[in-house]
N, C-alpha and C. Protein backbone atom coordinates (compact mmCIF):
# COMPACT_ATOMS: atom_id res chain seq x y z
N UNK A 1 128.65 -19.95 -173.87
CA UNK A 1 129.05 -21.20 -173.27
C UNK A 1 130.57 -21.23 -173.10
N UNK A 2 131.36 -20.72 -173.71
CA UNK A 2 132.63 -20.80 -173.95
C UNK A 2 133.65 -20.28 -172.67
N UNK A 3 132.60 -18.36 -172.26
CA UNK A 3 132.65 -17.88 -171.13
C UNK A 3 132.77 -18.28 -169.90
N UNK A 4 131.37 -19.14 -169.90
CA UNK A 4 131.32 -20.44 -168.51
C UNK A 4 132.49 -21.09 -168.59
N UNK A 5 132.61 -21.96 -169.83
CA UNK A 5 133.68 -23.05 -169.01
C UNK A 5 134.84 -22.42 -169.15
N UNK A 6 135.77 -21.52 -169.39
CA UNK A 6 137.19 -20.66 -169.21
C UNK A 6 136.63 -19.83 -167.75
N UNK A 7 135.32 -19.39 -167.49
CA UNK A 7 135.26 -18.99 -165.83
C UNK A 7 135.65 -20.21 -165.13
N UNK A 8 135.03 -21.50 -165.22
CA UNK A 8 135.07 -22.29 -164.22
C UNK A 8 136.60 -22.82 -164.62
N UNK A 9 137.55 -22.89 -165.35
CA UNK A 9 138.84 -23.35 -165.43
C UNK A 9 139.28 -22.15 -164.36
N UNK A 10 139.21 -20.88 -165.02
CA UNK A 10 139.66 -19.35 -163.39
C UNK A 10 139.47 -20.05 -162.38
N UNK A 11 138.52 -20.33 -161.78
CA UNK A 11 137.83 -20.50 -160.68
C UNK A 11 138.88 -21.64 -159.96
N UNK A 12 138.68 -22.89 -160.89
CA UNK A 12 139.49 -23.85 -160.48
C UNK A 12 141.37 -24.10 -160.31
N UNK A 13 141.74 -22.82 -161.42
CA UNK A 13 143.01 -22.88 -161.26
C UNK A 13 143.35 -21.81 -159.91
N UNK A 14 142.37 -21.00 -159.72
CA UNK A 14 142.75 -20.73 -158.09
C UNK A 14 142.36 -20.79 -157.22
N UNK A 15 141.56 -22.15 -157.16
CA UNK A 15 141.27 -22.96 -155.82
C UNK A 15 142.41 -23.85 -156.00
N UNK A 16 143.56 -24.52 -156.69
CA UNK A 16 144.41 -25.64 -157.11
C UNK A 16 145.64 -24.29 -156.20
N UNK A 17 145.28 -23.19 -156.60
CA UNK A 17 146.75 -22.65 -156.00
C UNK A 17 146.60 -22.32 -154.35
N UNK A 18 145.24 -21.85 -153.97
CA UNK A 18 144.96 -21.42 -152.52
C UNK A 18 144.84 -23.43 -151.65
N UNK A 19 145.02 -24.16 -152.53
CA UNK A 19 144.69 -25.57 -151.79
C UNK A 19 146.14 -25.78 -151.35
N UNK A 20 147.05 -25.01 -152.54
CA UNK A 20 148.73 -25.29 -152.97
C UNK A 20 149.67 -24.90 -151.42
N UNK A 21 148.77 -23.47 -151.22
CA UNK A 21 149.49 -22.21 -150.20
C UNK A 21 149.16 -23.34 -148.45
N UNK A 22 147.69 -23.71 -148.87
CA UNK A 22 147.47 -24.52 -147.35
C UNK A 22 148.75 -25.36 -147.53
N UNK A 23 148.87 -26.31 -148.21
CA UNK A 23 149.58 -27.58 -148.58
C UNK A 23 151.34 -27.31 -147.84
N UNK A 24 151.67 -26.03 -148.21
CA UNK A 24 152.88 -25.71 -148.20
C UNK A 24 153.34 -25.23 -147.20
N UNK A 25 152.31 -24.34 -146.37
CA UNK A 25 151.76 -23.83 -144.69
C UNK A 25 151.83 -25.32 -143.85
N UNK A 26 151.04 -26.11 -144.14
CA UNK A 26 151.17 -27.31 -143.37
C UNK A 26 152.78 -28.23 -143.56
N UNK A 27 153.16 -27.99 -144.82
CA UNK A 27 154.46 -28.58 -144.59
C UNK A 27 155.42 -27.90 -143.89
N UNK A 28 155.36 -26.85 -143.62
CA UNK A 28 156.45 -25.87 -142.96
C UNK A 28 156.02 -26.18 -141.31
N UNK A 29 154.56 -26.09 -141.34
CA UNK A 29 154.33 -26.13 -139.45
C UNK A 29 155.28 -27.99 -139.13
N UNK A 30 154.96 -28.58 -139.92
CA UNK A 30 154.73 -30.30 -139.78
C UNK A 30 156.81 -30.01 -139.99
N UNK A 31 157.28 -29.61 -140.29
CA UNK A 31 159.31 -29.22 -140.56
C UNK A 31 159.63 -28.69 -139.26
N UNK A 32 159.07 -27.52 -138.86
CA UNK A 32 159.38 -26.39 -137.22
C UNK A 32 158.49 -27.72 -135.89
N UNK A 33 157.59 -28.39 -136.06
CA UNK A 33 157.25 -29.33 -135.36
C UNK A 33 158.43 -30.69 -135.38
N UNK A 34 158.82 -31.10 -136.20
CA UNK A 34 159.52 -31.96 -136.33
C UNK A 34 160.99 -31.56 -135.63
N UNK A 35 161.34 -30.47 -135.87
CA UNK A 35 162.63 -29.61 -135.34
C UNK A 35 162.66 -29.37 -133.86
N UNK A 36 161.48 -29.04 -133.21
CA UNK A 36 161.25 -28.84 -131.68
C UNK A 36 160.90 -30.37 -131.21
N UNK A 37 160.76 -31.40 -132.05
CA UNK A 37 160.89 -32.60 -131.26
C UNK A 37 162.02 -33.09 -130.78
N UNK A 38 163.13 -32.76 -132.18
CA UNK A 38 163.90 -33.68 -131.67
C UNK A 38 165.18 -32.52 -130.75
N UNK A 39 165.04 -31.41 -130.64
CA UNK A 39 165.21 -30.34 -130.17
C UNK A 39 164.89 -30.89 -128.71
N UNK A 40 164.00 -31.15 -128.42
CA UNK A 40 163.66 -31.31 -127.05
C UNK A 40 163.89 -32.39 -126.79
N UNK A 41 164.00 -33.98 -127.48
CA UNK A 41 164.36 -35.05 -126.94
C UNK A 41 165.86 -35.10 -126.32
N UNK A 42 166.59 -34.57 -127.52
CA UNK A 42 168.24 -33.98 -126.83
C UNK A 42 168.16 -33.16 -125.44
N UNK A 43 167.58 -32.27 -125.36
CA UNK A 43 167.29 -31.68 -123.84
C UNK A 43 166.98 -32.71 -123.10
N UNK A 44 166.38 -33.56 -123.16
CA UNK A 44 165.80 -34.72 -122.17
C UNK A 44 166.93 -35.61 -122.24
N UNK A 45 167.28 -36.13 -123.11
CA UNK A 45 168.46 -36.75 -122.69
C UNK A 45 169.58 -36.26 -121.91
N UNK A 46 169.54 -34.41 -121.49
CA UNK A 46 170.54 -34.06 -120.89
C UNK A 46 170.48 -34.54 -119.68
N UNK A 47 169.07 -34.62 -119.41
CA UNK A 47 168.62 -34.68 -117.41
C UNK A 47 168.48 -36.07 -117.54
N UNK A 48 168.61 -36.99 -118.56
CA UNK A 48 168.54 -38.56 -117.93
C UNK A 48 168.93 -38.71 -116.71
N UNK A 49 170.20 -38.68 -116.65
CA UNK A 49 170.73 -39.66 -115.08
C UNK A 49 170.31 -38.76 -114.18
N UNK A 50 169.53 -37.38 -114.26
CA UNK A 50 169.04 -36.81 -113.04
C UNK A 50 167.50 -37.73 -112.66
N UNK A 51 167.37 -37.91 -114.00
CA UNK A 51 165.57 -38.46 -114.00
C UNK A 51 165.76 -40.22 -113.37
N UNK A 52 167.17 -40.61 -113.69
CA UNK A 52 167.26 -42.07 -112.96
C UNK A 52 167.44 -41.87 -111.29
N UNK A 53 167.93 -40.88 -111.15
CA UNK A 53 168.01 -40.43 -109.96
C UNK A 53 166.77 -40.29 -108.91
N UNK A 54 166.51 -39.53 -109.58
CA UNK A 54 164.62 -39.21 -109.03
C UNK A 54 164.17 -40.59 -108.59
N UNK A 55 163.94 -40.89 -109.45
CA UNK A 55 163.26 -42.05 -109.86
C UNK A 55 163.44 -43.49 -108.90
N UNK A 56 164.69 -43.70 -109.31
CA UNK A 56 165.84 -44.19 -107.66
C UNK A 56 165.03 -44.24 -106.96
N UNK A 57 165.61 -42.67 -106.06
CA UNK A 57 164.79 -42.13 -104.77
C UNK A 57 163.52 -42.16 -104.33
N UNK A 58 162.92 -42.00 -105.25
CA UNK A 58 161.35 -42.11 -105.19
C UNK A 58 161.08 -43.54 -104.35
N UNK A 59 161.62 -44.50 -105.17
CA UNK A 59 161.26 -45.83 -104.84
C UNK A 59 162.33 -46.33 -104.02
N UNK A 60 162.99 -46.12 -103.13
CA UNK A 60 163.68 -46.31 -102.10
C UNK A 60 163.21 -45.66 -101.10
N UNK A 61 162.01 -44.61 -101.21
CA UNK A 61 161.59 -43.80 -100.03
C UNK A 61 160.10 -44.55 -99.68
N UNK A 62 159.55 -45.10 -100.96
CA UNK A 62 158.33 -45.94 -101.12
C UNK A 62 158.60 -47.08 -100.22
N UNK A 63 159.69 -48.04 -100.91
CA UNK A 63 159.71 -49.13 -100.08
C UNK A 63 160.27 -48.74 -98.42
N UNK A 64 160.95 -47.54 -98.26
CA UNK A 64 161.10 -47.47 -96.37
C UNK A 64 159.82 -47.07 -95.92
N UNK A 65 158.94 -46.25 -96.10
CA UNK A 65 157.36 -46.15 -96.04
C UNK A 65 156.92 -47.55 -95.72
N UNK A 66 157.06 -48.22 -97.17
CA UNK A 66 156.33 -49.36 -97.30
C UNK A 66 156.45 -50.23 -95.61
N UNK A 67 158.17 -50.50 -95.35
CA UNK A 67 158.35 -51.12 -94.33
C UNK A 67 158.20 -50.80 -92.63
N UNK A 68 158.62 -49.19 -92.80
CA UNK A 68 157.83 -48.68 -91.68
C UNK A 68 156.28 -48.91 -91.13
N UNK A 69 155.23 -48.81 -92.33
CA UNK A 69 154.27 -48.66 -91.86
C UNK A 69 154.12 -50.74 -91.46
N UNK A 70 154.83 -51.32 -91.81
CA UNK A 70 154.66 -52.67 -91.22
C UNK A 70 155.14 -52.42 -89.75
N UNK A 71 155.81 -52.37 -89.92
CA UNK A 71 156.68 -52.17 -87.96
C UNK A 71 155.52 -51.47 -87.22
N UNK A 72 154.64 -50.62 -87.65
CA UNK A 72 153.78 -49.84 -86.57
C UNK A 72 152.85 -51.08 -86.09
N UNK A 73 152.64 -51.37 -84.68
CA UNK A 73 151.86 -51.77 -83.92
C UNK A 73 150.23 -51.06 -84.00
N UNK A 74 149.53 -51.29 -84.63
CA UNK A 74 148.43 -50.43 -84.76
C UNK A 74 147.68 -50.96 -83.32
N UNK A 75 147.61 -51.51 -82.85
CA UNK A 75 146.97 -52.06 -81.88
C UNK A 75 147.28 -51.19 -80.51
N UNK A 76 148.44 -50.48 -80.84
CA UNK A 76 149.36 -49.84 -79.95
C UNK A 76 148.99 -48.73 -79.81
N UNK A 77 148.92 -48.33 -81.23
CA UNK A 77 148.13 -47.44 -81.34
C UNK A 77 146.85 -46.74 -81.07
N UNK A 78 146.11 -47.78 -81.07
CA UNK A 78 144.72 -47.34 -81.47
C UNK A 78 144.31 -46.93 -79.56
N UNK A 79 145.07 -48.39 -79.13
CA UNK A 79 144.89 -48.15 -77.52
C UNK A 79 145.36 -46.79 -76.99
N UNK A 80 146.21 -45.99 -77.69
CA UNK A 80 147.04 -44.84 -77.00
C UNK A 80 145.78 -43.96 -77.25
N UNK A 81 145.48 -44.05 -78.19
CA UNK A 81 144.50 -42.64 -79.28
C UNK A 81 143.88 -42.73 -78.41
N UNK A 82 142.80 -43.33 -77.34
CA UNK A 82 142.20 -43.59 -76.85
C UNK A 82 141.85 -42.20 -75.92
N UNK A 83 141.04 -41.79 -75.20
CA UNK A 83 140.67 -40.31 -74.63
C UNK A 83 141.76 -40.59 -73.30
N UNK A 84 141.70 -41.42 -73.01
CA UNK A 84 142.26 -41.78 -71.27
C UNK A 84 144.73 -41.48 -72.01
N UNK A 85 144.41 -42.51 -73.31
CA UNK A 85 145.56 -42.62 -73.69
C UNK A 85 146.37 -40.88 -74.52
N UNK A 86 145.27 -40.28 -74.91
CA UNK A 86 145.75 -38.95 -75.17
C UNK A 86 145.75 -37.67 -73.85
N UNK A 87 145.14 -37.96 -72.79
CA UNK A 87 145.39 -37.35 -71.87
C UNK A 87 146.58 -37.47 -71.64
N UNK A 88 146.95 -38.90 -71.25
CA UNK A 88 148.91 -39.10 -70.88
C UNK A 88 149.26 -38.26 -71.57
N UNK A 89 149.29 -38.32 -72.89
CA UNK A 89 150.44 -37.61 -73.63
C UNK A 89 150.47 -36.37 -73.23
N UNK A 90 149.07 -35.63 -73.09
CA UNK A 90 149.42 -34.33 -72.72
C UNK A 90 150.07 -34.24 -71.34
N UNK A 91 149.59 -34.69 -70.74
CA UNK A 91 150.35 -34.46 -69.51
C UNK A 91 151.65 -34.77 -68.84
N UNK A 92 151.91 -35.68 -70.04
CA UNK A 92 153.48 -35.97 -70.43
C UNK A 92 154.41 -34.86 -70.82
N UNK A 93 153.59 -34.68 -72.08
CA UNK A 93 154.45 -33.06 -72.90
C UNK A 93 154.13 -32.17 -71.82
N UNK A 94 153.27 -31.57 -70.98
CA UNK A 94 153.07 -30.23 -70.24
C UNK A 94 153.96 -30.41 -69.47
N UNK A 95 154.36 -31.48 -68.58
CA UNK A 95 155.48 -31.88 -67.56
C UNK A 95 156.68 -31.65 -68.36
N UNK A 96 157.09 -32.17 -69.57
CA UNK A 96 158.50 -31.58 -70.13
C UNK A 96 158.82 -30.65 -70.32
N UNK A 97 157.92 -30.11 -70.30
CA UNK A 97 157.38 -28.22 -71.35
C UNK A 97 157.55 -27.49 -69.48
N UNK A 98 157.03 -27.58 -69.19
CA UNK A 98 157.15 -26.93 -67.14
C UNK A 98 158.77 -27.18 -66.96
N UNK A 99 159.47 -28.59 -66.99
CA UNK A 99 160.92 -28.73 -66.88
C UNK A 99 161.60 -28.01 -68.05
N UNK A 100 160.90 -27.50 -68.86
CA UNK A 100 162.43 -27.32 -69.46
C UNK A 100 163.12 -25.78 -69.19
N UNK A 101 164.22 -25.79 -69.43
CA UNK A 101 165.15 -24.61 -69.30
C UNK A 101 166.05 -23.68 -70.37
N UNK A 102 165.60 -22.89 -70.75
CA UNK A 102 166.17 -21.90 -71.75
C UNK A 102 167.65 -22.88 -72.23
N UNK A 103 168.29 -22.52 -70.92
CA UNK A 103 170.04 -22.64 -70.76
C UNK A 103 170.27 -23.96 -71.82
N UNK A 104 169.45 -25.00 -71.18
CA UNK A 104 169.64 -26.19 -71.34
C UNK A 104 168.59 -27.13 -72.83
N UNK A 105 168.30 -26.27 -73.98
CA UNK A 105 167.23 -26.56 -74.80
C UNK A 105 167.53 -27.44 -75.48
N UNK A 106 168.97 -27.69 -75.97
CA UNK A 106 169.22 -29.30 -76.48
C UNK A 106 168.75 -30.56 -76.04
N UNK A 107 169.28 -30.37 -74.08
CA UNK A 107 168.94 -31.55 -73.65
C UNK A 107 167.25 -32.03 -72.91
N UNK A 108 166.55 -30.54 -72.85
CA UNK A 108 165.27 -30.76 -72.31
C UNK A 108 164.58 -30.48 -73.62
N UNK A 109 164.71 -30.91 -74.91
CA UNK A 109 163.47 -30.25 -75.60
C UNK A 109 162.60 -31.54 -75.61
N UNK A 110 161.43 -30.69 -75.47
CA UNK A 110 160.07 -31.89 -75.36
C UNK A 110 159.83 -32.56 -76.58
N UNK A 111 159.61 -34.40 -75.89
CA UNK A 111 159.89 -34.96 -76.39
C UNK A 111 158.47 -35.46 -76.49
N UNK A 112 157.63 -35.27 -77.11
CA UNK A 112 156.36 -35.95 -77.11
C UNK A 112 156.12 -37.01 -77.69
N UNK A 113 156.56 -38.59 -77.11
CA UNK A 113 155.90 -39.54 -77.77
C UNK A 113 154.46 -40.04 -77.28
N UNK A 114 154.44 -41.40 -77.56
CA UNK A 114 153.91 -41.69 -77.31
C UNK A 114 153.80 -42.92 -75.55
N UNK A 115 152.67 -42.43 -74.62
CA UNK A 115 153.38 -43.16 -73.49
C UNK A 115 152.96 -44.65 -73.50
N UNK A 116 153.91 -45.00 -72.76
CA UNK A 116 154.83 -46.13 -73.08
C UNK A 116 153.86 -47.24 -72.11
């Protein structure tokens, strides 16, 4: 009997040390984790005013979108799209495209809108 319980004290004093080794493994990952956080928040603070920047832009390109697509006449549209209204166009652009001239490509380049 004596055998048993000094085995099971063995047993237990090195499960107390292999529980010890996890314990000490996890504090080291949870130290090198803690270190690459704030490691990287300083990096991010380098590009702030690039990221206000962005960010800016983004939404200054949103709201001209936004207001453009108000200004479009869809009605204007829809009539052009039309089979009769996309013929014009081509035959608009093929007529610019026939006029134009090497020499002169600034002032003849085809201008394909929409006809008017």
């Amino acid at each position: 009997m004596g055998f048993v319980t000094v085995g099971v004290l063995v047993l237990c004093f090195i499960a107390g040390l292999v529980a010890n080794q996890f314990v000490v493994a996890a504090r080291g990952e949870t130290d090198d984790a803690r270190l690459q956080q704030t490691t990287l928040t300083a990096r991010k603070a380098e590009f702030k005013g690039i990221q206000d920047v962005l960010v800016a832009s983004y939404d200054i390109n949103v709201a001209r979108v936004a207001a453009l697509y108000g200004e479009v006449n869809w009605l204007v549209v829809t009539d052009q799209l039309r089979p009769v209204g996309v013929h014009r166009i081509a035959r608009r652009c093929g007529d610019q495209l026939r006029n134009h001239h090497p020499e002169r490509e600034l002032r003849n380049r085809c201008r394909c809108h929409f006809a008017e």
